[in-house]
Protein backbone atom coordinates (compact mmCIF):
# COMPACT_ATOMS: atom_id res chain seq x y z
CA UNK A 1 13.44 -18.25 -3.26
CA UNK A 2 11.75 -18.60 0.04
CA UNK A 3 9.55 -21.59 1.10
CA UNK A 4 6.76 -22.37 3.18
CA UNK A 5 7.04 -24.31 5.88
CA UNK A 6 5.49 -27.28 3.45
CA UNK A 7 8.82 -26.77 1.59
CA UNK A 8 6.44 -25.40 -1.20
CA UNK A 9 7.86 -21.82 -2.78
CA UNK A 10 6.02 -19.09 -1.46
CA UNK A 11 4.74 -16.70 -4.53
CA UNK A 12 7.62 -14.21 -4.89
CA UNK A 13 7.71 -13.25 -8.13
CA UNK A 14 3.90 -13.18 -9.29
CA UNK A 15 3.31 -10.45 -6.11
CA UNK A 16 6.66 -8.44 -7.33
CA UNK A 17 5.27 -8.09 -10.82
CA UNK A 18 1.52 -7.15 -8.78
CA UNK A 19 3.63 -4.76 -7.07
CA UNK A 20 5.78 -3.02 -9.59
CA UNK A 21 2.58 -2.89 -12.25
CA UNK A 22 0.39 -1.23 -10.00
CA UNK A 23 3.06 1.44 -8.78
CA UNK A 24 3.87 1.93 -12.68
CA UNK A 25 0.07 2.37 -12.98
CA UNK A 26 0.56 5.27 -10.64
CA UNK A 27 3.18 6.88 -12.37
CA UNK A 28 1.58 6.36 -15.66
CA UNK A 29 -1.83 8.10 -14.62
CA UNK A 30 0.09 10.53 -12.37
CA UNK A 31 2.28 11.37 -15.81
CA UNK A 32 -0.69 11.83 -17.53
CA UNK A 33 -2.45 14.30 -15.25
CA UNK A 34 0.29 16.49 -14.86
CA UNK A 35 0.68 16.34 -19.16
CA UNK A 36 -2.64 16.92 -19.26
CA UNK A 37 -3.67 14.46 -21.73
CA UNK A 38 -6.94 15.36 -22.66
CA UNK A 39 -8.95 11.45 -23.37
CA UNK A 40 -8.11 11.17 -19.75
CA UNK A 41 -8.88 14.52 -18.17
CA UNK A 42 -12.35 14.19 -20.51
CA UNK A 43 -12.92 10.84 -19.37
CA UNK A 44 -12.46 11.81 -15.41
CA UNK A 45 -14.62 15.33 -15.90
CA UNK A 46 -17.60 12.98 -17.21
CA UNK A 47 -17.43 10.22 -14.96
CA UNK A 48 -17.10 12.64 -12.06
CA UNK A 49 -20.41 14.63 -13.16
CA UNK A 50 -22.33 11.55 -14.22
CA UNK A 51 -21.47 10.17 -10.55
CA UNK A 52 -21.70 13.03 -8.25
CA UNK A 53 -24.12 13.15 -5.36
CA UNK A 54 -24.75 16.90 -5.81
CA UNK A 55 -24.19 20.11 -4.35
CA UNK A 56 -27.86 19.76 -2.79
CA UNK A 57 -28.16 16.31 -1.29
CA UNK A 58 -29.45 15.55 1.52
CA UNK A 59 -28.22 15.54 4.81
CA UNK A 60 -29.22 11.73 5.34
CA UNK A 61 -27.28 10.49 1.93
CA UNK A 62 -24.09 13.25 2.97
CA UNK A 63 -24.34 11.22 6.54
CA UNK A 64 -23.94 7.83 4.90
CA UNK A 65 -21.20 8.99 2.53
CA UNK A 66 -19.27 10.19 5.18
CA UNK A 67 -19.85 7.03 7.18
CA UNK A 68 -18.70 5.37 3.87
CA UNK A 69 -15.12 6.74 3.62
CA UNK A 70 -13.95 6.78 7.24
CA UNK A 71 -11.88 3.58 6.75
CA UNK A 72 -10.08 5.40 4.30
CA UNK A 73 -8.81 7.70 7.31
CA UNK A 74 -5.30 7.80 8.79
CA UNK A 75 -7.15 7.55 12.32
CA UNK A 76 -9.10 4.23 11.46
CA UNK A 77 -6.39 2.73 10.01
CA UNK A 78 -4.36 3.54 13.51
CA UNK A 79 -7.31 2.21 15.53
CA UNK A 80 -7.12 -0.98 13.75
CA UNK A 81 -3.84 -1.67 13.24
CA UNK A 82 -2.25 0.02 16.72
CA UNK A 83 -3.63 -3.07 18.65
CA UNK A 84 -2.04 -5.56 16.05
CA UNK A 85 0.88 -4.22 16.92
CA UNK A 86 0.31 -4.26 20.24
CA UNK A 87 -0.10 -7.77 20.30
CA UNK A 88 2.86 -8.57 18.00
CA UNK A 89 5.13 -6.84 20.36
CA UNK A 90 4.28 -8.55 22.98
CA UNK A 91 4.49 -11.86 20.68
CA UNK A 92 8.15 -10.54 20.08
CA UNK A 93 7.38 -10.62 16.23
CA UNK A 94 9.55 -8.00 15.60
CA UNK A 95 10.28 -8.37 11.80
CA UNK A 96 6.46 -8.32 11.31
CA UNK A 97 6.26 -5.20 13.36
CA UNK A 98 8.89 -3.74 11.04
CA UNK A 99 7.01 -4.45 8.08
CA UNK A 100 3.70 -3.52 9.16
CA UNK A 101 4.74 -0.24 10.42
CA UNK A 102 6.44 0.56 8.16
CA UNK A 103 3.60 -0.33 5.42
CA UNK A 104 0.81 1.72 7.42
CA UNK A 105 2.55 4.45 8.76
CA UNK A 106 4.31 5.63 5.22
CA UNK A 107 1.33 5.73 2.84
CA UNK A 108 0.16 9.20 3.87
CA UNK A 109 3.47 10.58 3.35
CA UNK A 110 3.91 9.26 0.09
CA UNK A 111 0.36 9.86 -0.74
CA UNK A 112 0.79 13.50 0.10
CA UNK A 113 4.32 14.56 -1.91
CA UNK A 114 3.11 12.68 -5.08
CA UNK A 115 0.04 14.99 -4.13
CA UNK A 116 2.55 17.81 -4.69
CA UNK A 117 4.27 16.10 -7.21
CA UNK A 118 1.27 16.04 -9.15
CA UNK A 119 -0.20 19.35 -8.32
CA UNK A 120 -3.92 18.39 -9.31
CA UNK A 121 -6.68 20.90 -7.92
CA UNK A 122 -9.88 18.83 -6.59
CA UNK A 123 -13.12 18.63 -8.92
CA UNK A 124 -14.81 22.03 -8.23
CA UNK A 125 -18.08 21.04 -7.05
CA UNK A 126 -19.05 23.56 -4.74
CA UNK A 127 -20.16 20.94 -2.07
CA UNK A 128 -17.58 18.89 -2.71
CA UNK A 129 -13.59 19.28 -3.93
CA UNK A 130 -14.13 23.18 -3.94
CA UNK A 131 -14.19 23.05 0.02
CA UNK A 132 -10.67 21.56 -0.08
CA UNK A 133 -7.46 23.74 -0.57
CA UNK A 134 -5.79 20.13 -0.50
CA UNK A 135 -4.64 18.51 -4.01
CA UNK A 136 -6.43 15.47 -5.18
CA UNK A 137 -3.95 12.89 -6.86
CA UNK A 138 -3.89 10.39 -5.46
CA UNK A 139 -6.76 10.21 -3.43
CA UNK A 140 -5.47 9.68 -0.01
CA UNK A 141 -8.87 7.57 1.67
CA UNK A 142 -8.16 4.94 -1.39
CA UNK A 143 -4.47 4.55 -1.11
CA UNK A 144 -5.15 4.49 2.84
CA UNK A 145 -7.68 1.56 2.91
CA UNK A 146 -6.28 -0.15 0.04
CA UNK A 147 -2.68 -0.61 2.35
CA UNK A 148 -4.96 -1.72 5.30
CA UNK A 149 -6.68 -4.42 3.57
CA UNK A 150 -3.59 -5.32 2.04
CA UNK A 151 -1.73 -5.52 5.02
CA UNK A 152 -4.55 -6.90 7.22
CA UNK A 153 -4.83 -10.00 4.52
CA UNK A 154 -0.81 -10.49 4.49
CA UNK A 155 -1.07 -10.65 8.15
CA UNK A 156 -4.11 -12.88 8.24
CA UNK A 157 -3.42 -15.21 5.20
CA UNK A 158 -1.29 -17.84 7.02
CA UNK A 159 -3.98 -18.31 9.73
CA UNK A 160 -6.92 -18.50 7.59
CA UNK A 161 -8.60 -22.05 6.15
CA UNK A 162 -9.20 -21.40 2.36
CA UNK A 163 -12.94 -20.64 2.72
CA UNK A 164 -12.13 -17.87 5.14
CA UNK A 165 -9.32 -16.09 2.74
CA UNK A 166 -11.80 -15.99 0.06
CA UNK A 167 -14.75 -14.58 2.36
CA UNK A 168 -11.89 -12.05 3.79
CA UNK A 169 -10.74 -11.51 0.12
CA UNK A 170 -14.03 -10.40 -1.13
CA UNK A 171 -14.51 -8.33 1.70
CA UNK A 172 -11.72 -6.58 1.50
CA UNK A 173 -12.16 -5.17 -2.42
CA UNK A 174 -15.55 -4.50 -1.38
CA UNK A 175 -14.48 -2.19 1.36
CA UNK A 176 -11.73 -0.93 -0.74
CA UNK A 177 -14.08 -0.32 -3.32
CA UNK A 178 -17.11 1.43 -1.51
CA UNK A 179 -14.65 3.95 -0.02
CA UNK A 180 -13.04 4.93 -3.53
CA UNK A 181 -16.94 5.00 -4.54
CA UNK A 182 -17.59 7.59 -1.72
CA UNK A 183 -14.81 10.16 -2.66
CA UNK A 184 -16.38 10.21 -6.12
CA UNK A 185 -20.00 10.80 -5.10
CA UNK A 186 -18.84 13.29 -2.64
CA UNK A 187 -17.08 15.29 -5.17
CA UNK A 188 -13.55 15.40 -3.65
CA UNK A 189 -11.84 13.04 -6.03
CA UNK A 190 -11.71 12.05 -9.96
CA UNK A 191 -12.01 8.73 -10.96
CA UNK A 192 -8.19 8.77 -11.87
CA UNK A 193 -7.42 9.67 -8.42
CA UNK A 194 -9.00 6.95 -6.99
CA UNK A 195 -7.85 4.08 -9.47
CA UNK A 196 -4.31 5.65 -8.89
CA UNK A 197 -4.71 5.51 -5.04
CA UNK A 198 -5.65 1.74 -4.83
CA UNK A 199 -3.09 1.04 -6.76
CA UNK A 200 -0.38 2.56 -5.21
CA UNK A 201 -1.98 1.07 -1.36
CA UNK A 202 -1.50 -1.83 -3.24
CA UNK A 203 1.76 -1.63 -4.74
CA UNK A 204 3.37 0.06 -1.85
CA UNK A 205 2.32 -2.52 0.93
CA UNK A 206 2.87 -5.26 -1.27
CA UNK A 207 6.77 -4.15 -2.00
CA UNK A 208 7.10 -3.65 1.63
CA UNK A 209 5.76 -7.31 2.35
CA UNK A 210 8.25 -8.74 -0.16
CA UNK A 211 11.47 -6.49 1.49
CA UNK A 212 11.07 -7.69 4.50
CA UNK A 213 9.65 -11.12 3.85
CA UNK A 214 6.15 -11.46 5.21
CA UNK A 215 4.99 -13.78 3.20
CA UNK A 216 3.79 -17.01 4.46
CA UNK A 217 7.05 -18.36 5.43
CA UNK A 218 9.22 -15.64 5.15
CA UNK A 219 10.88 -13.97 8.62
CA UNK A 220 8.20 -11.55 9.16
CA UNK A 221 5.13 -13.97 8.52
CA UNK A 222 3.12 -14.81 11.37
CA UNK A 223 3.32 -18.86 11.91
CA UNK A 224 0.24 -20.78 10.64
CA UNK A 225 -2.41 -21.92 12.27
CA UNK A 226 -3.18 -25.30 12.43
CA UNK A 227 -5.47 -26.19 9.39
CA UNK A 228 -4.45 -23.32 7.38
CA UNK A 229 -3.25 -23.58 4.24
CA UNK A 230 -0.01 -22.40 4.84
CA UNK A 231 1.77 -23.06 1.00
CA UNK A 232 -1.40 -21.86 -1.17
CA UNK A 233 -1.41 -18.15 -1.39
């Protein structure tokens, strides 16, 4: 097992089992879309109604909704995550590089054939998943900005004093949170697409982490910072 550089184990095995569980939550909700199972499909087709913005809202609440989900975006996540790599390069951190890239720049394409895999048609609202050809499980924004927090925290976590991981923490969900929100209210997603698209950002940057070792002492962690926490994660 790999140790911090306080000779303290870093958490291995309780972020594998975070890992595998919320990938097998993906394949469990993804198994029972394409089944069809019908407590589920009910359960989505109410939630989705009861939350929708509507086909006639306002251009001011359609503004801030869109505003909303933009970090869920392949193109945000590239504008924040392009200059981290930037700077890791030129800090010669290649094994992080590795690891992050590899993270950020395979969710979309996994998103998209489980997408196919799936073969789920958008809720048809006509202002919102009916203006799509594009399938909706798993919702792409949510398994985006779920695998940029994650990664951005993994990154972070060895640098940060234990006030500023929780503050960071709780920012995170709530940005991961708001944009699944959004892609609700606008129409474009069911609940199960959502849950099923945090947890495979989740998941899938998390397994990556591990494989490569980023965690706080691990090959591709970033060194501490001095007063960080470096063996509590």
């Amino acid at each position: 097992m790999r140790t911090t550089r306080t000779g303290r184990p870093a958490p291995v095995r309780p972020l594998l089992v975070v890992a595998l569980s919320a990938l097998a939550l993906v394949a469990v909700l993804g198994a029972a879309v394409t089944a069809g199972v019908g407590p589920l499909l009910r359960l989505d087709r109410s939630l989705s109604a009861a939350l929708y913005a509507g086909d006639g809202r306002s251009q001011l609440v359609e503004t801030v909704l869109q505003v909303l989900t933009v970090p869920g975006l392949t193109v945000f996540r590239a504008a924040v995550l392009v200059p981290v790599l930037i700077w890791l390069v030129l800090r010669r951190a290649w094994w992080t590089v590795a690891w992050v890239l590899t993270a950020a720049a395979l969710i979309a394409p996994i998103t998209t054939a489980l997408k196919e895999l799936t073969g789920r048609i958008r809720p048809q609202f006509a202002g919102g998943g009916a203006r799509y050809e594009s399938l909706s499980f798993p919702s792409g924004h949510s398994s985006g900005v779920a695998a940029l927090v994650t990664i951005a925290l993994v990154l972070a976590w060895p640098r940060l004093t234990r006030p500023a991981r929780r503050a960071w923490t709780a920012a995170g969900v709530a940005l991961v949170f708001v944009v699944g929100l959004t892609r609700v209210l606008l129409g474009v997603h069911y609940p199960s697409d959502v849950v099923a698209g945090w947890a495979l950002g989740v998941g899938w940057s998390l397994l990556v982490v591990l494989a490569f070792g980023g965690l706080p002492g691990g090959r591709a962690a970033l060194p501490p910072r001095e007063g960080a926490e470096v063996a509590r994660c």
